[in-house]
Structures are given as structure tokens and as C-alpha cells.
Protein backbone atom coordinates (compact mmCIF):
# COMPACT_ATOMS: atom_id res chain seq x y z
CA UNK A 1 -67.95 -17.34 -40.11
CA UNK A 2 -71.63 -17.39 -39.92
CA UNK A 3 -72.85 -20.57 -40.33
CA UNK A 4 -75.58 -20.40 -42.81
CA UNK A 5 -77.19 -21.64 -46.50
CA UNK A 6 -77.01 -18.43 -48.21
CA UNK A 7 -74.79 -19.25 -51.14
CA UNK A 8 -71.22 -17.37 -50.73
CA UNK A 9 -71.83 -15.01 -54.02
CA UNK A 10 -75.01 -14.02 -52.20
CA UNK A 11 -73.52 -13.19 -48.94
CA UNK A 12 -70.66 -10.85 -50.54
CA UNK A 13 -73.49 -8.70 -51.71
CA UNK A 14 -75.73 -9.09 -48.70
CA UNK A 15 -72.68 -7.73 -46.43
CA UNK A 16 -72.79 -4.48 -48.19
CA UNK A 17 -76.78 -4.35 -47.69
CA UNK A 18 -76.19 -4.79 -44.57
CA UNK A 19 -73.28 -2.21 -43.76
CA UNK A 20 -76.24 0.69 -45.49
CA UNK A 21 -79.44 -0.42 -44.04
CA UNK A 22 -81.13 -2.16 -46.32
CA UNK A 23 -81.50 0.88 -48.75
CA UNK A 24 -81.80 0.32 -52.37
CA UNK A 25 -78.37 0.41 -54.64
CA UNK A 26 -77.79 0.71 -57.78
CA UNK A 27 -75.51 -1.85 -60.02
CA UNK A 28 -72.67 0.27 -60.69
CA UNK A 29 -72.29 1.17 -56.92
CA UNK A 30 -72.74 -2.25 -55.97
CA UNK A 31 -70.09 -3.41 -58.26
CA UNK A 32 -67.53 -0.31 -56.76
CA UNK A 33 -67.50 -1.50 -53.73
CA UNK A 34 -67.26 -5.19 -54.30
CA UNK A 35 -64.53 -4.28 -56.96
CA UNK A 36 -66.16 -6.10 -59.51
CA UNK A 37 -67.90 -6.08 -63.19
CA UNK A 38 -71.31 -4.49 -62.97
CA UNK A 39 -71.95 -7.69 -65.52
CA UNK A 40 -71.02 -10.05 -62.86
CA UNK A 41 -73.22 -8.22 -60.06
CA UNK A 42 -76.30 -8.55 -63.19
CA UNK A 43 -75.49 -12.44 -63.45
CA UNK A 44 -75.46 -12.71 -59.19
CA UNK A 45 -78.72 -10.95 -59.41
CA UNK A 46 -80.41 -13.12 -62.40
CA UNK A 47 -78.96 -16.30 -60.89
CA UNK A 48 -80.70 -15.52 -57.12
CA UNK A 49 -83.72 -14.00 -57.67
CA UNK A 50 -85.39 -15.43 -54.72
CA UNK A 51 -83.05 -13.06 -52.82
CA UNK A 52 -83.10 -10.06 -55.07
CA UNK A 53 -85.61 -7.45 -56.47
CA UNK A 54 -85.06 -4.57 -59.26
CA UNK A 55 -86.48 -1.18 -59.00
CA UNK A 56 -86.84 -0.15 -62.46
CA UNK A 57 -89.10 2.80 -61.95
CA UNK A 58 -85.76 4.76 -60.68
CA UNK A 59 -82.68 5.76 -62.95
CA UNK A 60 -80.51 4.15 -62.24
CA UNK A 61 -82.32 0.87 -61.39
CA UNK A 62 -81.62 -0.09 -58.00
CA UNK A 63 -81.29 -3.56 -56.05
CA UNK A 64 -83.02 -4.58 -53.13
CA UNK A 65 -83.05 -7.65 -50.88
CA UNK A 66 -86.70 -9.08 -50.68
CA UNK A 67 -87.95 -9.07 -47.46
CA UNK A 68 -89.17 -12.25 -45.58
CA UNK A 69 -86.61 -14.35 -45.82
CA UNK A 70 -85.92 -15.73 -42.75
CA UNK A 71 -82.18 -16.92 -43.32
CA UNK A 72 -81.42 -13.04 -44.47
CA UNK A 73 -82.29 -11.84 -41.04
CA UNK A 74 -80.78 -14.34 -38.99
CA UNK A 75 -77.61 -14.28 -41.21
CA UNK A 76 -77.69 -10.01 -40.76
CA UNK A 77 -78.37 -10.44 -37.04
CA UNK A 78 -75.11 -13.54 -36.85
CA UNK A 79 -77.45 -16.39 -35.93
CA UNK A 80 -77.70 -14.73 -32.30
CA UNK A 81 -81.09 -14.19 -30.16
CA UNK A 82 -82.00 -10.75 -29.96
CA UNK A 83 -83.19 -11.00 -26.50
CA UNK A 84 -80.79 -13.61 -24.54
CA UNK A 85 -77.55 -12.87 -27.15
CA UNK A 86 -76.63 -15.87 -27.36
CA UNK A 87 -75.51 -17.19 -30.63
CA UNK A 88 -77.13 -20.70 -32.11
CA UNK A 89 -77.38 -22.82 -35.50
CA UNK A 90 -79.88 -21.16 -37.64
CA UNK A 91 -82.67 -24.20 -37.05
CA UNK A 92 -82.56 -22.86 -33.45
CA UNK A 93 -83.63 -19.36 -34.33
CA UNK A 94 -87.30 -17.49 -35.32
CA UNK A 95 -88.61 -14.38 -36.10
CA UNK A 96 -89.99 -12.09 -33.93
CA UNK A 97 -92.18 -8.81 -34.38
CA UNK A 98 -91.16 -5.65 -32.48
CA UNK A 99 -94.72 -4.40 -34.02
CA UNK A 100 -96.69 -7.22 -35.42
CA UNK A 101 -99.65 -5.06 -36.39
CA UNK A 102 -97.35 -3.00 -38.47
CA UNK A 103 -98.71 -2.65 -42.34
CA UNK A 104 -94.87 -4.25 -43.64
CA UNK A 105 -94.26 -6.27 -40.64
CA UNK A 106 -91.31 -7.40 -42.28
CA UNK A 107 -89.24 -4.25 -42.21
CA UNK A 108 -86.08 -4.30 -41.66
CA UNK A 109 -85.92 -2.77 -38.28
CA UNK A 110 -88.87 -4.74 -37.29
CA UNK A 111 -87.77 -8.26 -37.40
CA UNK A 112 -86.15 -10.06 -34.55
CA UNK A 113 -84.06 -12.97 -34.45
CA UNK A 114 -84.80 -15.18 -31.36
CA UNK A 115 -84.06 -18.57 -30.25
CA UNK A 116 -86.69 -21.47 -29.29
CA UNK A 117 -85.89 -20.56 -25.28
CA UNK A 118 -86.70 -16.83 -25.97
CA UNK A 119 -89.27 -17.24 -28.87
CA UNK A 120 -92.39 -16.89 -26.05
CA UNK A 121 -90.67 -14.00 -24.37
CA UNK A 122 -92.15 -10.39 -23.84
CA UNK A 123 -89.85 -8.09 -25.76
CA UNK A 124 -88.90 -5.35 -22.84
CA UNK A 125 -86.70 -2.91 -22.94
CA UNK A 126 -83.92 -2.95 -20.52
CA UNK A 127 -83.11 -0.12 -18.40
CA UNK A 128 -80.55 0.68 -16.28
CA UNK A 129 -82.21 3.13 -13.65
CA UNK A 130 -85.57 4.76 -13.78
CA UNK A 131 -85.56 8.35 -14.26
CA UNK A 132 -87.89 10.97 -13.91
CA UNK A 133 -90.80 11.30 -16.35
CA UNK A 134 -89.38 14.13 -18.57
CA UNK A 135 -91.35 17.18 -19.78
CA UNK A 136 -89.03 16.92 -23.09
CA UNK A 137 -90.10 14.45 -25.70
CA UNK A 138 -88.05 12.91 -28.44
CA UNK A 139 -88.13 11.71 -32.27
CA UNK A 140 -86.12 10.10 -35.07
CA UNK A 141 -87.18 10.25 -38.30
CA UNK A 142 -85.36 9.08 -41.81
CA UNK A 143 -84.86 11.57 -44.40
CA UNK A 144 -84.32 9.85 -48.18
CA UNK A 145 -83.88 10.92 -51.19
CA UNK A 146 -86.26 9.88 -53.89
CA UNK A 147 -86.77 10.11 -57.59
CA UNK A 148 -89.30 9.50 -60.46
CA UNK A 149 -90.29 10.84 -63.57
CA UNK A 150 -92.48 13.79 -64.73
CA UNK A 151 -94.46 12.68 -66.96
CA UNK A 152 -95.33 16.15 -68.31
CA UNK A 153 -91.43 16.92 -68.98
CA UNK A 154 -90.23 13.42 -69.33
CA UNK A 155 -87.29 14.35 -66.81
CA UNK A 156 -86.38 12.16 -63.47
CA UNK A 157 -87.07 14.60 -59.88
CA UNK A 158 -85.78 14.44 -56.98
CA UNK A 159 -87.54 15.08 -53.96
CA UNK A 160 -87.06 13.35 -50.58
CA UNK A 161 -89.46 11.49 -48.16
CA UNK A 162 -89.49 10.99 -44.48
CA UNK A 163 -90.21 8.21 -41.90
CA UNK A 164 -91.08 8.81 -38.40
CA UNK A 165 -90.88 4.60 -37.66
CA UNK A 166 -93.86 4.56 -36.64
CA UNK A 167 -95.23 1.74 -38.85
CA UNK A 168 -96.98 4.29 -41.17
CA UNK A 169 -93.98 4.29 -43.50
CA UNK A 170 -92.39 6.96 -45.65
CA UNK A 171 -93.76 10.43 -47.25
CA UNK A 172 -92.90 13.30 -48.82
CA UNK A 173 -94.40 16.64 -47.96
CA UNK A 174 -97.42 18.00 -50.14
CA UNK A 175 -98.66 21.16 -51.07
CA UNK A 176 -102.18 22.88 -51.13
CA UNK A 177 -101.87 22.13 -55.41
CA UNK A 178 -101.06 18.35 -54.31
CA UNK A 179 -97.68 18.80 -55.38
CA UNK A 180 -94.14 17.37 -53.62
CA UNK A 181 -93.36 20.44 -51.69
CA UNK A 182 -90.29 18.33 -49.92
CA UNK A 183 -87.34 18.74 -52.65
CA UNK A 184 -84.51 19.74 -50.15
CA UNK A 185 -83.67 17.71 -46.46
CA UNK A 186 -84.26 21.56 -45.34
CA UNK A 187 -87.92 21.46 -46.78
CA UNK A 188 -88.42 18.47 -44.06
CA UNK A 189 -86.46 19.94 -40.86
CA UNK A 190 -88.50 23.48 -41.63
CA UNK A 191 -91.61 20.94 -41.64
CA UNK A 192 -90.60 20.09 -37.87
CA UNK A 193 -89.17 23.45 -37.00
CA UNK A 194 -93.00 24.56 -37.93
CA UNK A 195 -94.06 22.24 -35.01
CA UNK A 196 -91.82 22.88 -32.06
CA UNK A 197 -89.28 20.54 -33.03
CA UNK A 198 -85.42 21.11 -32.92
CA UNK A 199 -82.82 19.44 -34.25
CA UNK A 200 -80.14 17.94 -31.77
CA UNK A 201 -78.32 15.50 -33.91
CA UNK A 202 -78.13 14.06 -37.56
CA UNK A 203 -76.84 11.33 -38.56
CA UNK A 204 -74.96 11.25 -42.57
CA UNK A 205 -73.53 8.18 -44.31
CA UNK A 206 -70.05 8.19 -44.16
CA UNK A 207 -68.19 9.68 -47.33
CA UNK A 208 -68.49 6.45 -50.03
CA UNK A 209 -69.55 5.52 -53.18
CA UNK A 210 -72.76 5.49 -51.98
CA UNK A 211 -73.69 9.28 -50.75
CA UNK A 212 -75.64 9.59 -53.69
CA UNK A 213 -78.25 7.34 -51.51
CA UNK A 214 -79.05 10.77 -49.51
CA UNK A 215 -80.01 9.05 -46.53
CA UNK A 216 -79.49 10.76 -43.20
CA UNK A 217 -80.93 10.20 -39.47
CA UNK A 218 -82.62 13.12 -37.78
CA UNK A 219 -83.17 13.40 -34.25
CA UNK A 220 -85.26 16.05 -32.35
CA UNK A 221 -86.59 17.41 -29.16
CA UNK A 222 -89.24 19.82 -27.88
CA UNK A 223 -90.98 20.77 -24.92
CA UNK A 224 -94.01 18.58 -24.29
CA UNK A 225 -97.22 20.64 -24.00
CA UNK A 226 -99.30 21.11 -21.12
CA UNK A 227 -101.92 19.02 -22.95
CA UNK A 228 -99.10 16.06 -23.77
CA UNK A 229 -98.69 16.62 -19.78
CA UNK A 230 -102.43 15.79 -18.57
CA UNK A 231 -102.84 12.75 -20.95
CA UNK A 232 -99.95 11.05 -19.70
């Protein structure tokens, strides 16, 4: 067990925030796969707000975990250092930046749990061998589904945005009118195709309660261009 001061009826919740990424979820999901009453899940929520925000502009409203806190990350990450992996009491961790000029330097995927040893470290990446500069070049980006309201119709849209993790965070596509032109996952991928890219591999959530999240990982490849060449 993770030794930490998250209260238990906290954690139980935070476990399946963790399992999806962080992504908002709505109560009745939530409360599926805890197998519990969506009142109880309400009450958890009420009772910890310091851990919890609601996103009422979506239908259904949909919990999130409020970034920041430093005991959520260490308690996702198991209390170990994300550069030496060892594992230490929470008082013996920090957070670390992967980007700390990014605009929400508390993303998710940004954060880094470290110890006091490795707190002053360079982050590196290891390698195993050093290969060959490649004349191929490679990118993920995260395709979600969003929703919100017309206010001309009064009906909830769907459309989806994309994020290349760059730090610039999440879009959808728009038109010459200034209008969401990104309503299917294909809309996005044609977006790419436009520019060279091809798709090698995407990633789905596996079949749950939650596929309704739409959330998939895309990863691509093109050729580099002679001009991508000469400014390397």
C-alpha cells in the first residue's frame, strides 16, 4: 500500500483517474465502476473539494482532479523518484517540471516525482545505443471528444480537439466561417494526412464504461523535408 494522507474514500476514486489519464468523468460512470450510488460519489465529491472540480458547462457534468496537488502526483507515481526509481516516504519526494515554461505546468504528463538526492538532477533521457540521425520524423497527438452547447439551437455538439504535447494545449480545427470544422477523429487524421503525415498506430481505450470519453492516441510519421534536413 502506498503510504500516503489522501483519505481512503479519496484514493478509491483517484485509482480510477488514474487507470484513464486524468480525463474528465462523469458521476454515473464514476459510480459504475466503483459499483456504487452516484449519491455516494456526489457526497465524496462535496466532502473533498480540495481534491475535486465539476465541469458543469458539459452534459453530463464531469469530475476532475485539481491539479497541483503535490500528494496526488506522488501518490499516482507510488511515492517513487522518477529519475533514480527508487521508492521513499512522501516528505522525501518533490516535483519536478519536464517543461517548466509550459503555460499549465502542472499537467499531468508534465509533473515529476523526484526525491531530495535527484531533485537537482538534469532530466536526460536514457538511451540504449545511438542511432543514426533519421530522415523520418515522428508525432503523437491526443484526439478527444468534446461538447458544448449551441446557443442558437439550444442543443449540446460534439466535436473533438487535438493535442500535439507540445505545451500549447488542445484545439479543434476551424473553418474559413470560424466554425469547428473537426466533428469526426477522421476530420483530424485528414488534417495530418493534408501535411505529409501518416498514421502508423492508434491507440483506443479499452472497451468500458467509459468509451463514451472518445479519447484515442495517434501516432504518425513522414519523411522529413530537405529544408527539416539543412536546419538540423
Amino acid at each position: 500500500m502506498v503510504e500516503t494522507n489522501i483519505p481512503p474514500s479519496v484514493r478509491e476514486i483517484l485509482d480510477e483517474f488514474i487507470r484513464y489519464r486524468f480525463f474528465k468523468i462523469p458521476y454515473k460512470k464514476l459510480a459504475n465502476a466503483l459499483d456504487k450510488n452516484v449519491d455516494t460519489i456526489i457526497q465524496r465529491v462535496r466532502r473533498n473539494k480540495d481534491y475535486f472540480e465539476i465541469d458543469d458547462s458539459e452534459r453530463p457534468s464531469k469530475i476532475s482532479i485539481k491539479k497541483g496537488l503535490k500528494e496526488v502526483y506522488f501518490y499516482r507515481d507510488k511515492n517513487i523518484c522518477r529519475i533514480c526509481q527508487n521508492q521513499v516516504f512522501p516528505n522525501e519526494l518533490n516535483m519536478r517540471y519536464r517543461n517548466p515554461y509550459q503555460e499549465d505546468k502542472f499537467e499531468w504528463d508534465n509533473v515529476l516525482s523526484v526525491c531530495n538526492e535527484c531533485k537537482n538532477k538534469e532530466i536526460v533521457k536514457m538511451v540504449k545505443h545511438v542511432k543514426k540521425p533519421s530522415k523520418i520524423e515522428y508525432k503523437e497527438v491526443h484526439i478527444e471528444m468534446k461538447s458544448k452547447k449551441n446557443p442558437k439551437t439550444d442543443d449540446w455538439e460534439s466535436f473533438y480537439e487535438f493535442d500535439e504535447l507540445d505545451g500549447s494545449g488542445s484545439f479543434p480545427l476551424i473553418d474559413k466561417n470560424e466554425q469547428i470544422a473537426s466533428k469526426t477523429v477522421a476530420d483530424v487524421l485528414n488534417y495530418y494526412a493534408a501535411d505529409g503525415w501518416r498514421v502508423i498506430h492508434i491507440e483506443i481505450p479499452q472497451e468500458t464504461e467509459y468509451m463514451d470519453l472518445e479519447f484515442y492516441q495517434v501516432f504518425f510519421e513522414r519523411e522529413r523535408s530537405e529544408i527539416d534536413e539543412l536546419n538540423k
